[in-house]
PDB file of N, CA and C in Angstrom:
ATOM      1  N   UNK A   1      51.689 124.699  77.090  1.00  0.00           N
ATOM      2  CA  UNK A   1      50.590 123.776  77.321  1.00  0.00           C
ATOM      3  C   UNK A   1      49.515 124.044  76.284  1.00  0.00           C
ATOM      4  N   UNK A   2      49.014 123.520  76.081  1.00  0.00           N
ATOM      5  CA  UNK A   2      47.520 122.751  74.952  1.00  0.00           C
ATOM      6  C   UNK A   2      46.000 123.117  75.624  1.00  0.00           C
ATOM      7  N   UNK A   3      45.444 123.652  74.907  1.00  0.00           N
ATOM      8  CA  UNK A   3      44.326 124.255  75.312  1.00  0.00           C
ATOM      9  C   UNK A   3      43.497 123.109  75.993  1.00  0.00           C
ATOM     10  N   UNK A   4      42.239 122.803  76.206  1.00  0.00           N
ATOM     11  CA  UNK A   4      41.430 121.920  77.070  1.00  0.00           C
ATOM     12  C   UNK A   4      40.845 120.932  75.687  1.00  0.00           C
ATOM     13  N   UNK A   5      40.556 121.251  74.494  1.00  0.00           N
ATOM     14  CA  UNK A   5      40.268 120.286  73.140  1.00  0.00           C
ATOM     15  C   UNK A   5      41.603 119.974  72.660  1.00  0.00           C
ATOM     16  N   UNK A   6      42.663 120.366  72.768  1.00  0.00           N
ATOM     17  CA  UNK A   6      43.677 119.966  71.988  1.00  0.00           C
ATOM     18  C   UNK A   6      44.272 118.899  73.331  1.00  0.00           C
ATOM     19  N   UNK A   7      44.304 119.348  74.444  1.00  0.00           N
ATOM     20  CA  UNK A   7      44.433 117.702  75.474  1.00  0.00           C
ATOM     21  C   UNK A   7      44.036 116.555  75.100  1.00  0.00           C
ATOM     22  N   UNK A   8      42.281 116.894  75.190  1.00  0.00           N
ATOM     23  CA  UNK A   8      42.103 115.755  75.133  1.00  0.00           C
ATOM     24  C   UNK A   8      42.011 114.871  74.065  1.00  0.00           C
ATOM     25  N   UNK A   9      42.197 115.791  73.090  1.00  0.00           N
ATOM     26  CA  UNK A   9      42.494 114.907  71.515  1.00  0.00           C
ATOM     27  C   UNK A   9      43.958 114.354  71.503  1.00  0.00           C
ATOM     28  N   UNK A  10      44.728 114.950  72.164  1.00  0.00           N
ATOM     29  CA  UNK A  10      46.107 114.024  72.043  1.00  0.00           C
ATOM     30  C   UNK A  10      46.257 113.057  72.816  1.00  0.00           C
ATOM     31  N   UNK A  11      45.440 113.205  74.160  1.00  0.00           N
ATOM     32  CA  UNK A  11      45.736 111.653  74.994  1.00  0.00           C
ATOM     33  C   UNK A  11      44.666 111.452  74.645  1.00  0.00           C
ATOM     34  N   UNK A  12      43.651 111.252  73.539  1.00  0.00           N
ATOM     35  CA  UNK A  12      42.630 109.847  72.880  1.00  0.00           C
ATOM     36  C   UNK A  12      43.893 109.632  71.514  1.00  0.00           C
ATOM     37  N   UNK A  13      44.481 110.326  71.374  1.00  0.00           N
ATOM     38  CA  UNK A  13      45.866 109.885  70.470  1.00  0.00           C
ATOM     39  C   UNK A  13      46.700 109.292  71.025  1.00  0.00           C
ATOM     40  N   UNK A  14      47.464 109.454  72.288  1.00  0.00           N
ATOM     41  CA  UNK A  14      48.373 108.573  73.005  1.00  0.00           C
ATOM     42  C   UNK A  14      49.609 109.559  72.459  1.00  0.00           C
ATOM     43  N   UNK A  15      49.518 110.880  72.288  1.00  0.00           N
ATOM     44  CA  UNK A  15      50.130 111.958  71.785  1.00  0.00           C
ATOM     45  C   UNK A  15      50.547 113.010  73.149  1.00  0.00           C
ATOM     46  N   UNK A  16      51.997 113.113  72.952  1.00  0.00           N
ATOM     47  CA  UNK A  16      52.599 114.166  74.294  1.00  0.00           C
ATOM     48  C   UNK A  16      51.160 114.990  74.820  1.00  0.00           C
ATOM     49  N   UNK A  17      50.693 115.383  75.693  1.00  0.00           N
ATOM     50  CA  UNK A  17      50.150 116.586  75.488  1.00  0.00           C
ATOM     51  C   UNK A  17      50.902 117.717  75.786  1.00  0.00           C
ATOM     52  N   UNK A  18      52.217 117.645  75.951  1.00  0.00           N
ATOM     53  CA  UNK A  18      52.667 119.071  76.459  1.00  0.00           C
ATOM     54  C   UNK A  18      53.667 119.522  75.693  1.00  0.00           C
ATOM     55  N   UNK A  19      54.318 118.707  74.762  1.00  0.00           N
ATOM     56  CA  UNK A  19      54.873 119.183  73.110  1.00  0.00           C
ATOM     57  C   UNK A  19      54.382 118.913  72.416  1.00  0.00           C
ATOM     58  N   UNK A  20      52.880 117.413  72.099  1.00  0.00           N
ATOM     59  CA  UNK A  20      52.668 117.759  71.043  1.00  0.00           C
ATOM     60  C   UNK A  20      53.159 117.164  69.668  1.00  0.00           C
ATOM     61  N   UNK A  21      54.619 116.860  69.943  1.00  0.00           N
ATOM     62  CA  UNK A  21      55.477 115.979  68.708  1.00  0.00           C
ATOM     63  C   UNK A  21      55.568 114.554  68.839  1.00  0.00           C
ATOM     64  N   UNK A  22      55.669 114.500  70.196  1.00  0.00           N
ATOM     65  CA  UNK A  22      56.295 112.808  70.153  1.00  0.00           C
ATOM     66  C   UNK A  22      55.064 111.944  70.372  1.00  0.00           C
ATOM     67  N   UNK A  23      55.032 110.576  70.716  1.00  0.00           N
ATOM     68  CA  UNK A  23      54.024 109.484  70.977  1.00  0.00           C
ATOM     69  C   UNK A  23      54.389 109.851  72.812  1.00  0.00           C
ATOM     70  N   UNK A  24      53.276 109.713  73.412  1.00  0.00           N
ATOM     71  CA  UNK A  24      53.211 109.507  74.906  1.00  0.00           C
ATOM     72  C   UNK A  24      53.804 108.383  74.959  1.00  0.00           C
ATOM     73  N   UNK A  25      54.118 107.950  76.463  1.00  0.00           N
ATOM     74  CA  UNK A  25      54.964 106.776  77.310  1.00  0.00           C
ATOM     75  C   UNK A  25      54.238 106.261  77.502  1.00  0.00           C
ATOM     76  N   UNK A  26      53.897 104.541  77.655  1.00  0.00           N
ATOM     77  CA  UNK A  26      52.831 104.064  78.104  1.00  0.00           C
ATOM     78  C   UNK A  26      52.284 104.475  79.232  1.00  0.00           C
ATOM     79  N   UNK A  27      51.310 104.499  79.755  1.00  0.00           N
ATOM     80  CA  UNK A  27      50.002 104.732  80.646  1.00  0.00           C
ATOM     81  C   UNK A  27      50.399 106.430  81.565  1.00  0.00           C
ATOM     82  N   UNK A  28      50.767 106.912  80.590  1.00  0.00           N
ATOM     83  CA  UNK A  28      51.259 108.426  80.681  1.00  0.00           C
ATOM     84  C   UNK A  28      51.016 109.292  80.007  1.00  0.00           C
ATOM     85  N   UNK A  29      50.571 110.526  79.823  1.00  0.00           N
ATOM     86  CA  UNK A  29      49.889 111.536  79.229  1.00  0.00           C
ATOM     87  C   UNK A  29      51.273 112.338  78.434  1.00  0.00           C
ATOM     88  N   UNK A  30      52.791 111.590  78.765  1.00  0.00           N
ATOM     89  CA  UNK A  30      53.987 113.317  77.877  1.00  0.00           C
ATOM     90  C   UNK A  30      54.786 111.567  77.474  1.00  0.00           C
ATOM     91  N   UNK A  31      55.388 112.473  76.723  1.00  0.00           N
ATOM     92  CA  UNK A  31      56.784 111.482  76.311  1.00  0.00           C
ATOM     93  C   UNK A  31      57.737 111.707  77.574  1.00  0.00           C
ATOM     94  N   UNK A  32      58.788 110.644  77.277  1.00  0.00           N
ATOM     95  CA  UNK A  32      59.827 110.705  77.979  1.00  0.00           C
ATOM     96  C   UNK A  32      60.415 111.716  78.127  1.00  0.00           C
ATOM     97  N   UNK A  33      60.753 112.932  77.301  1.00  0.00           N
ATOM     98  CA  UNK A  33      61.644 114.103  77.484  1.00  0.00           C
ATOM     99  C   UNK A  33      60.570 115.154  78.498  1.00  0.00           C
ATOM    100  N   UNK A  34      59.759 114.895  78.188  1.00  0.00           N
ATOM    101  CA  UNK A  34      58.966 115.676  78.814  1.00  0.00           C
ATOM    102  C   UNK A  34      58.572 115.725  80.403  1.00  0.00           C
ATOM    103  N   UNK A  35      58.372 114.335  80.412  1.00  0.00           N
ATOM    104  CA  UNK A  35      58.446 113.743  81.710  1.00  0.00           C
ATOM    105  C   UNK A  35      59.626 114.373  82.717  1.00  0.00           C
ATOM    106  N   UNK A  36      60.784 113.743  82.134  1.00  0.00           N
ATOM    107  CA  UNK A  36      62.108 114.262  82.466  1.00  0.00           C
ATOM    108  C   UNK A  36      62.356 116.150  82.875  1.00  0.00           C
ATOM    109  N   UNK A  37      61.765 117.329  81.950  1.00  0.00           N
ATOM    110  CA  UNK A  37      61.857 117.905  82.344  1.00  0.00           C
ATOM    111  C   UNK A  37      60.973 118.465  83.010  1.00  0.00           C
ATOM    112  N   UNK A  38      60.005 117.699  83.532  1.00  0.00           N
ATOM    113  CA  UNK A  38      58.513 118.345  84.359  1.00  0.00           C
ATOM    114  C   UNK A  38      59.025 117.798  85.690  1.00  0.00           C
ATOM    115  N   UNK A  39      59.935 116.843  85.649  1.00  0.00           N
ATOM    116  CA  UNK A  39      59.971 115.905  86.775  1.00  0.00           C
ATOM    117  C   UNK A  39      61.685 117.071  87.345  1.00  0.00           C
ATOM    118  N   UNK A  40      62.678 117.253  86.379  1.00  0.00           N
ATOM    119  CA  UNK A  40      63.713 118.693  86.668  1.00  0.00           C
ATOM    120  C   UNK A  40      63.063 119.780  87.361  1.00  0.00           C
ATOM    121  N   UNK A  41      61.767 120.325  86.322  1.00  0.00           N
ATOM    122  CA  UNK A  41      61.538 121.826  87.199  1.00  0.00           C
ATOM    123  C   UNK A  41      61.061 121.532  88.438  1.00  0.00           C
ATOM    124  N   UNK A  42      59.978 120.462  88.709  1.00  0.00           N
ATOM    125  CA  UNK A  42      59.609 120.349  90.283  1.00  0.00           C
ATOM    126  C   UNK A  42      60.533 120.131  91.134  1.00  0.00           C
ATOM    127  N   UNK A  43      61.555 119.348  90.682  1.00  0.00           N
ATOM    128  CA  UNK A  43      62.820 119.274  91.915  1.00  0.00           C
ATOM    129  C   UNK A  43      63.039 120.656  92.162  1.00  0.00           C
ATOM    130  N   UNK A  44      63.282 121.650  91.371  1.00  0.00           N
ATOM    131  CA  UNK A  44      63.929 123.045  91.662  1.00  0.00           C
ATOM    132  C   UNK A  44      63.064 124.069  92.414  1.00  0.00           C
ATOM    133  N   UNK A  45      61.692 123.560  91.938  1.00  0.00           N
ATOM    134  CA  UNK A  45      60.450 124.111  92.453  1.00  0.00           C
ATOM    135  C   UNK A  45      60.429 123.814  94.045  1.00  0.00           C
ATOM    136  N   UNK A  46      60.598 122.842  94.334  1.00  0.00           N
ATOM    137  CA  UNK A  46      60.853 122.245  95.794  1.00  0.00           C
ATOM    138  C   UNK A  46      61.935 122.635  96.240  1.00  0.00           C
ATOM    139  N   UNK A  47      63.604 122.828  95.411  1.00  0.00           N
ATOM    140  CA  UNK A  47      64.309 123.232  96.182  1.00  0.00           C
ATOM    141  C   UNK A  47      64.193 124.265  96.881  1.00  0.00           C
ATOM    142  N   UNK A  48      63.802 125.128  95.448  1.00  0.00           N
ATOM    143  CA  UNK A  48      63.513 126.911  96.090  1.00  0.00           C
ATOM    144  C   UNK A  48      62.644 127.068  97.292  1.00  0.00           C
ATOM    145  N   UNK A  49      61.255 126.547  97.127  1.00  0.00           N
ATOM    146  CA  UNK A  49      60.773 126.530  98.197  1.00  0.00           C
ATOM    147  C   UNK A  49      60.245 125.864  99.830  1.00  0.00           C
ATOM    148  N   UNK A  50      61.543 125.645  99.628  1.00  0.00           N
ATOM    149  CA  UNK A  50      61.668 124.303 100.433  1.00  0.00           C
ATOM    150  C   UNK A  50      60.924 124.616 102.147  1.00  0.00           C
ATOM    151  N   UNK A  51      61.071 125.686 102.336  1.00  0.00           N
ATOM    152  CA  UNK A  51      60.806 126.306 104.075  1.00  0.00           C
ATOM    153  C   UNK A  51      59.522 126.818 104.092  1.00  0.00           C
ATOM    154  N   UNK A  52      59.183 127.142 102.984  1.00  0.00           N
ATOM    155  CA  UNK A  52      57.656 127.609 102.491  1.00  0.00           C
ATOM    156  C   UNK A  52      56.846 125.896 102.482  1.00  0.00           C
ATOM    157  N   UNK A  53      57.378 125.471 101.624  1.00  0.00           N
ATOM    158  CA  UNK A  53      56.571 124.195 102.018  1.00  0.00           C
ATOM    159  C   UNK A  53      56.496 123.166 103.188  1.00  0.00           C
ATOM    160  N   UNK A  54      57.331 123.633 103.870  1.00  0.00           N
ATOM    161  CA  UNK A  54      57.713 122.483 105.466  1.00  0.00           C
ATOM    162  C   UNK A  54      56.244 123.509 105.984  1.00  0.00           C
ATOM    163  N   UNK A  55      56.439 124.593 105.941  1.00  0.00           N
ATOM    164  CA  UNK A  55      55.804 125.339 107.087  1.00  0.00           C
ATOM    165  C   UNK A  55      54.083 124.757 106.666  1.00  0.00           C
ATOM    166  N   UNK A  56      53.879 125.071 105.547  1.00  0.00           N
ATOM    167  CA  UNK A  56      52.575 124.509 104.976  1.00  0.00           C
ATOM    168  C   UNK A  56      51.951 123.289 105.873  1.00  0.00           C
ATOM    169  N   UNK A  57      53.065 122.368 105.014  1.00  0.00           N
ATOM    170  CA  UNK A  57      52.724 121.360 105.677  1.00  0.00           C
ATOM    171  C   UNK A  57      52.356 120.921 107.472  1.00  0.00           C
ATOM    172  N   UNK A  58      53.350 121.442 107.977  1.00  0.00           N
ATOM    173  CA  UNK A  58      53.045 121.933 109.561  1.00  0.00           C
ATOM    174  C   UNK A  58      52.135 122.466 110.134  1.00  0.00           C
ATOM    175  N   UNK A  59      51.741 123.211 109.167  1.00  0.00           N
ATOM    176  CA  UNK A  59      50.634 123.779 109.527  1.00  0.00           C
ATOM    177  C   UNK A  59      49.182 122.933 109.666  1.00  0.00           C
ATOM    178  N   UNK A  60      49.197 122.572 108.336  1.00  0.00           N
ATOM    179  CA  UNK A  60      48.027 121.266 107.930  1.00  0.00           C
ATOM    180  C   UNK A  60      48.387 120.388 109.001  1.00  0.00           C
ATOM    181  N   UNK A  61      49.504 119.879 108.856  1.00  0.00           N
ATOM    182  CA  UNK A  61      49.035 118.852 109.876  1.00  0.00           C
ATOM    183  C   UNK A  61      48.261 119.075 111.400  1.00  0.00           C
ATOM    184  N   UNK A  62      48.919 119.935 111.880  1.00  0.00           N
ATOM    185  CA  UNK A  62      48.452 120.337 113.418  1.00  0.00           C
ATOM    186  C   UNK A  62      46.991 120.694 113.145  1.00  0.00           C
ATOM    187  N   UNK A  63      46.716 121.354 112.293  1.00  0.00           N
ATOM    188  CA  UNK A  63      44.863 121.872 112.433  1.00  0.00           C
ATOM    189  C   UNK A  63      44.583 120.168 112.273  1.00  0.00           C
ATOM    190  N   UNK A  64      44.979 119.108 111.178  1.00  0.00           N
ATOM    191  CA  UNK A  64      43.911 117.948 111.094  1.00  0.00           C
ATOM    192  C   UNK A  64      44.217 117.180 112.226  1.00  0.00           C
ATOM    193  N   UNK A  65      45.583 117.178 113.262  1.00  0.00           N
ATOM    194  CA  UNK A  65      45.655 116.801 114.308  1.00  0.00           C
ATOM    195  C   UNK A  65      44.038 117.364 115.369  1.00  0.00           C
ATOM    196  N   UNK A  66      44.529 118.940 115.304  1.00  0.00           N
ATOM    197  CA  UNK A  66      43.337 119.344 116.231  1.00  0.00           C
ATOM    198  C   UNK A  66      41.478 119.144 115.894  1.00  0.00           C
ATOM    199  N   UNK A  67      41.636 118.991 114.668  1.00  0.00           N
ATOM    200  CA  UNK A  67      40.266 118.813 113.909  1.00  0.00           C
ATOM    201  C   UNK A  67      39.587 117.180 114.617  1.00  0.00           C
ATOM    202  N   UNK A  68      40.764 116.290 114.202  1.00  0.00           N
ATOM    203  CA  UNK A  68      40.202 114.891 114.567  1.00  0.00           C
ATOM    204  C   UNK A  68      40.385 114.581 116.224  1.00  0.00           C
ATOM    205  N   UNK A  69      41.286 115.378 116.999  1.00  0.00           N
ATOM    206  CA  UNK A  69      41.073 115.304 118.007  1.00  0.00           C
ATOM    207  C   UNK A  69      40.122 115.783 118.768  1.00  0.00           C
ATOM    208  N   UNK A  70      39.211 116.939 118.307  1.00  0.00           N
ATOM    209  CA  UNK A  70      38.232 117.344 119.134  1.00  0.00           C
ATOM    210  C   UNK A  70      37.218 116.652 118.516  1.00  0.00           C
ATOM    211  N   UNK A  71      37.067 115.788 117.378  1.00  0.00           N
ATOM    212  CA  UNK A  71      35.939 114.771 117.114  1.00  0.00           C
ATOM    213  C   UNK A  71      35.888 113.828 117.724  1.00  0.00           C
ATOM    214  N   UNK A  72      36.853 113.039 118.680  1.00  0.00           N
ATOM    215  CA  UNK A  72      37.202 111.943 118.866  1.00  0.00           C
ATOM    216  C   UNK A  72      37.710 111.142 118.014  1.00  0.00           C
ATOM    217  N   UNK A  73      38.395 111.490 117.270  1.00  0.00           N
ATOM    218  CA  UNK A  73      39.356 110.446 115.947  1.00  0.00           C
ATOM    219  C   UNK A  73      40.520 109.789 116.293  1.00  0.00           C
ATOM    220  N   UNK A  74      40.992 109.237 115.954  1.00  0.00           N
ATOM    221  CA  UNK A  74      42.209 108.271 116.519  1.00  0.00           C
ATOM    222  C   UNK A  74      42.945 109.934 115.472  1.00  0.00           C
ATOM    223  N   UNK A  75      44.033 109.904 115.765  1.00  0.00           N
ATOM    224  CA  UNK A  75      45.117 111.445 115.689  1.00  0.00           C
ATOM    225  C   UNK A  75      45.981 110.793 114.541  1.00  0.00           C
ATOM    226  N   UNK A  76      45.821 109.023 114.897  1.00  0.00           N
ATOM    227  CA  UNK A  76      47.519 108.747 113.978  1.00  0.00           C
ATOM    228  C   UNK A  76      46.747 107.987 112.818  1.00  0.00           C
ATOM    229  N   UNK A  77      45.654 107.362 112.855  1.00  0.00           N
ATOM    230  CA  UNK A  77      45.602 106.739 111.655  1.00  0.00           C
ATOM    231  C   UNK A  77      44.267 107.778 111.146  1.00  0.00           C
ATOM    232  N   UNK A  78      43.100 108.530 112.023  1.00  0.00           N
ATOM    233  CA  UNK A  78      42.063 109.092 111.356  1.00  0.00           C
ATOM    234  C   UNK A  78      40.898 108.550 110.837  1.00  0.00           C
ATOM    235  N   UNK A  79      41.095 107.328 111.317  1.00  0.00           N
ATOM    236  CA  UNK A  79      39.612 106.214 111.275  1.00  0.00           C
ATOM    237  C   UNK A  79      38.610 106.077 112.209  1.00  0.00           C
ATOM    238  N   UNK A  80      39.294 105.500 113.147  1.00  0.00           N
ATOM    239  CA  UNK A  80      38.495 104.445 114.272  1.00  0.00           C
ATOM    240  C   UNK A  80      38.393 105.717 114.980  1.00  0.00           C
ATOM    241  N   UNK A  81      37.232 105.586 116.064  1.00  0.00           N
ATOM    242  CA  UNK A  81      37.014 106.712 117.508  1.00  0.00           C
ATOM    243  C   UNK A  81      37.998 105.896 118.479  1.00  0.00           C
ATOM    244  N   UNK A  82      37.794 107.065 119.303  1.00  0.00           N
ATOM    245  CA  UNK A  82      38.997 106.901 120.373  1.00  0.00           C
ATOM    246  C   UNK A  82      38.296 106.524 121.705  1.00  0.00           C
ATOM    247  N   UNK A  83      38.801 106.457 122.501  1.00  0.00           N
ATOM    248  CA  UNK A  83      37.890 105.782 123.902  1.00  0.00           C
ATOM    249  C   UNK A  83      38.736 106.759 125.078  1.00  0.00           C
ATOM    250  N   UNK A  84      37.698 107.164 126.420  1.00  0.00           N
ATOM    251  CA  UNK A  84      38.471 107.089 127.539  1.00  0.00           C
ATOM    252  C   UNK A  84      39.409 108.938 127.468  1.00  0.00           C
ATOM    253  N   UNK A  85      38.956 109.619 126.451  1.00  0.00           N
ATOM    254  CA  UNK A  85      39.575 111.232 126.215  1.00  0.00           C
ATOM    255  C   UNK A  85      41.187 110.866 125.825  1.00  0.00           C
ATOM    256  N   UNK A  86      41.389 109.719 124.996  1.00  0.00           N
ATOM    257  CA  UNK A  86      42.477 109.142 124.547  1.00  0.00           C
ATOM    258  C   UNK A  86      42.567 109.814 122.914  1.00  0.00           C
ATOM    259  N   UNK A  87      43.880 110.536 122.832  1.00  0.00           N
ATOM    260  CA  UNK A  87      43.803 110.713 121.136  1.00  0.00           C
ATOM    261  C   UNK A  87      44.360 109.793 120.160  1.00  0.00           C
ATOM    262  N   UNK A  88      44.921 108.471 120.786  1.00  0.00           N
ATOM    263  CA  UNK A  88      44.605 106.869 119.687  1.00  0.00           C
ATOM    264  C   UNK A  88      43.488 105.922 119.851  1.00  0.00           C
ATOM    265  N   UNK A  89      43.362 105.101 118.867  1.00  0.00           N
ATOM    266  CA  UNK A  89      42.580 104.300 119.005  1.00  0.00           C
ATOM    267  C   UNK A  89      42.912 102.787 119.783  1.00  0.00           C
ATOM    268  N   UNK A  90      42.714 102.116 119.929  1.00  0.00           N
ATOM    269  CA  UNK A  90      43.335 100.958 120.602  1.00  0.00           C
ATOM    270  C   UNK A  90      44.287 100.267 119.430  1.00  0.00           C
ATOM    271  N   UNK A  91      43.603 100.044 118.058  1.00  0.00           N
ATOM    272  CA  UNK A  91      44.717  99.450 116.999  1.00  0.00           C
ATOM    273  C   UNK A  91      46.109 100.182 117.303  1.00  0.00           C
ATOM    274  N   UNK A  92      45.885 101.842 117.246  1.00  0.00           N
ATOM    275  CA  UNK A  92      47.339 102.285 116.719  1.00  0.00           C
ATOM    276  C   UNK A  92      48.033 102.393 118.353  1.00  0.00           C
ATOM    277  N   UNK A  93      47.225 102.384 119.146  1.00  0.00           N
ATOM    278  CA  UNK A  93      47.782 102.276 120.397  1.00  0.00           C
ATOM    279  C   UNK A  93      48.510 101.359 120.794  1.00  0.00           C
ATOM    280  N   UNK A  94      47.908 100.042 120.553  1.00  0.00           N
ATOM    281  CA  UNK A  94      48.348  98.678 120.261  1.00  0.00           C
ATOM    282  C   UNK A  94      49.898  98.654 119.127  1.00  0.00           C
ATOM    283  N   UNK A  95      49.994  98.866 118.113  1.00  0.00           N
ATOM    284  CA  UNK A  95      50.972  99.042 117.506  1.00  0.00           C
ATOM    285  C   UNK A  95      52.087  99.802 117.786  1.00  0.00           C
ATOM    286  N   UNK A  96      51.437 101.146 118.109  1.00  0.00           N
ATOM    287  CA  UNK A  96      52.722 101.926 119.274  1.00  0.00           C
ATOM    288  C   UNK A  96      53.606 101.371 120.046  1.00  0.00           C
ATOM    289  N   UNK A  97      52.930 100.761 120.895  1.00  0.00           N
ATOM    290  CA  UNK A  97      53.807 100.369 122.191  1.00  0.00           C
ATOM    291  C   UNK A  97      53.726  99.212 121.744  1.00  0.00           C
ATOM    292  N   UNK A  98      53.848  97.996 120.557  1.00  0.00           N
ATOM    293  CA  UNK A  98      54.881  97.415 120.202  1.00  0.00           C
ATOM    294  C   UNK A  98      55.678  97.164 119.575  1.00  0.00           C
ATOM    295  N   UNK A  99      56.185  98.649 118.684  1.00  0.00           N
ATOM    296  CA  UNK A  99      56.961  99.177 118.367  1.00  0.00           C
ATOM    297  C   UNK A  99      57.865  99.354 119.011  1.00  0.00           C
ATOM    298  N   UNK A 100      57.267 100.405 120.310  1.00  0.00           N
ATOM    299  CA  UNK A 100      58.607 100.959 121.245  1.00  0.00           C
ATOM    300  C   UNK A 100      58.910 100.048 121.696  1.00  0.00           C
ATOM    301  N   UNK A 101      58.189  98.760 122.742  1.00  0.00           N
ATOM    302  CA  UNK A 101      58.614  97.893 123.079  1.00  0.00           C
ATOM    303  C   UNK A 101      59.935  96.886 122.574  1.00  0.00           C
ATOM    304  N   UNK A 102      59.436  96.602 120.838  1.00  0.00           N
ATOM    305  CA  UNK A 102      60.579  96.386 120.099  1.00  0.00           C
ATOM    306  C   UNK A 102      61.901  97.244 120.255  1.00  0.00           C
ATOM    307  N   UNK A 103      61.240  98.352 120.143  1.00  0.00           N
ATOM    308  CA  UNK A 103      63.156  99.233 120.276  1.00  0.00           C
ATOM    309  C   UNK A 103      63.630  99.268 121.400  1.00  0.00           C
ATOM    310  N   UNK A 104      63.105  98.998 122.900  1.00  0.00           N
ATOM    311  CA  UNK A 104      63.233  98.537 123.836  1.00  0.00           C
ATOM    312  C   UNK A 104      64.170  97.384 124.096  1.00  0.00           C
ATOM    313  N   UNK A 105      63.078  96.458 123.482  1.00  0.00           N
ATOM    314  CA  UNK A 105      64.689  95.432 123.772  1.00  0.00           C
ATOM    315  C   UNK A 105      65.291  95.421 123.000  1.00  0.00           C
ATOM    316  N   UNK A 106      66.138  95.547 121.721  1.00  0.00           N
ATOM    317  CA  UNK A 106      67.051  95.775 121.097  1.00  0.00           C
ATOM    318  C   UNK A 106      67.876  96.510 121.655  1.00  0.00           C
ATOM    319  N   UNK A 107      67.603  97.413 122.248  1.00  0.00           N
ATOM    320  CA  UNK A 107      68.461  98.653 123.281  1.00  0.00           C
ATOM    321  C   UNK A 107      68.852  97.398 124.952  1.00  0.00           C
ATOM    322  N   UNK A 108      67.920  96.966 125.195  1.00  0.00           N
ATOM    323  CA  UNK A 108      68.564  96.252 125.915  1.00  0.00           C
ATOM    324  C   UNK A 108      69.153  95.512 125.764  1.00  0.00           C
ATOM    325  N   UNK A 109      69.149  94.219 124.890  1.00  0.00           N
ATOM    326  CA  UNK A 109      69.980  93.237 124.854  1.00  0.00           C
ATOM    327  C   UNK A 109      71.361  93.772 123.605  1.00  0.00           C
ATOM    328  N   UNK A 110      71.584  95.258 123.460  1.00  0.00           N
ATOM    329  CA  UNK A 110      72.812  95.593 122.719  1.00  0.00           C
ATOM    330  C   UNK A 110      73.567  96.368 123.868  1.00  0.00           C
ATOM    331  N   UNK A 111      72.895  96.686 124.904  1.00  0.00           N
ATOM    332  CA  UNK A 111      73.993  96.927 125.954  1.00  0.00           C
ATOM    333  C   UNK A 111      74.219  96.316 126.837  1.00  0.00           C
ATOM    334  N   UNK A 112      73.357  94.940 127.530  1.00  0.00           N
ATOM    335  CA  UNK A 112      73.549  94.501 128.906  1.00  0.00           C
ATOM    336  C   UNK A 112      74.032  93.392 128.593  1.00  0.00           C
ATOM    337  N   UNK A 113      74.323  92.688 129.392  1.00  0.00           N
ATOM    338  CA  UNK A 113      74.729  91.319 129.148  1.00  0.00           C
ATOM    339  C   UNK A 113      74.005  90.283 129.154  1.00  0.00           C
ATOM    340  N   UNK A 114      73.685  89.081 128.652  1.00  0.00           N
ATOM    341  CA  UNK A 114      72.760  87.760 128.855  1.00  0.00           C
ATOM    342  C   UNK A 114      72.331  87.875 130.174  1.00  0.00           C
ATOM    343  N   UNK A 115      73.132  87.652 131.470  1.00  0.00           N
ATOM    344  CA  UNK A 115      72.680  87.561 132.815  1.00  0.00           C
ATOM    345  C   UNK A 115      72.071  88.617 133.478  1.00  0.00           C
ATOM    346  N   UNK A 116      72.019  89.770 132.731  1.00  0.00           N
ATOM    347  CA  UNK A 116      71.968  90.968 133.655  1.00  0.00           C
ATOM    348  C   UNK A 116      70.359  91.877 132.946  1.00  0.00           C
ATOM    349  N   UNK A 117      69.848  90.493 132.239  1.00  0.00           N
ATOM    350  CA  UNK A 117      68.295  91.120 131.573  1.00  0.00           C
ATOM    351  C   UNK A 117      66.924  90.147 132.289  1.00  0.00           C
ATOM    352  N   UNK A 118      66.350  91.090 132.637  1.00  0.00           N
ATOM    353  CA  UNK A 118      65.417  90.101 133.459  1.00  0.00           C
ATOM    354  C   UNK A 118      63.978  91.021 132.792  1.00  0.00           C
ATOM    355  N   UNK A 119      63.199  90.063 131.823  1.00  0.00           N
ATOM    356  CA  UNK A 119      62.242  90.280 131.468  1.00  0.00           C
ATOM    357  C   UNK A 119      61.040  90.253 132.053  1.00  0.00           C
TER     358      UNK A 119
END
């Protein structure tokens, strides 16, 4: 990598910054080869640490679960307040259950018969 003046003189060049030789990709800071192998090591980077990063993430989530729930935050989208010691808001509440509802009847009308569904 390229010191902090030699960056930014190559992307006001439209110049790799991370070899340096080639022309950058449009609206991209490396050439194509470069890209390619930054975009290789992170796959491997992720493979290796693949259980290290689930856990991370698990982690984060549950504290911003518990964070916005003791504010009163809706839990699933993190916008709207919640009503009633409810941890959704009425939008995502609303969307929930007609979601499930949707998978609801699909489950019903793929096992019962025409006569035997009473809505």
């Amino acid at each position: 990598m390229c010191s902090v003046n030699n960056y930014e003189y190559y992307k006001s060049h439209k110049i790799c910054v991370r070899c340096g030789q080639e022309d950058a990709e449009r609206n991209h800071t490396m050439c194509l080869e470069c890209i390619m192998k930054s975009r290789e090591s992170s796959q491997l980077y992720v493979k290796k640490h693949k259980k290290e990063l689930q856990e991370k993430s698990r982690v984060r989530s549950k504290e911003r679960y518990y964070k916005l729930k003791e504010q009163g935050i809706c839990t699933s989208c993190g916008k709207r307040p919640t009503k009633n010691n409810k941890i959704l808001c009425n939008h995502c509440s609303a969307r929930i259950d007609y979601r499930k509802r949707q998978e609801y009847l699909l489950n019903v009308y793929a096992t019962k018969r025409m006569y035997e569904i009473s809505i």
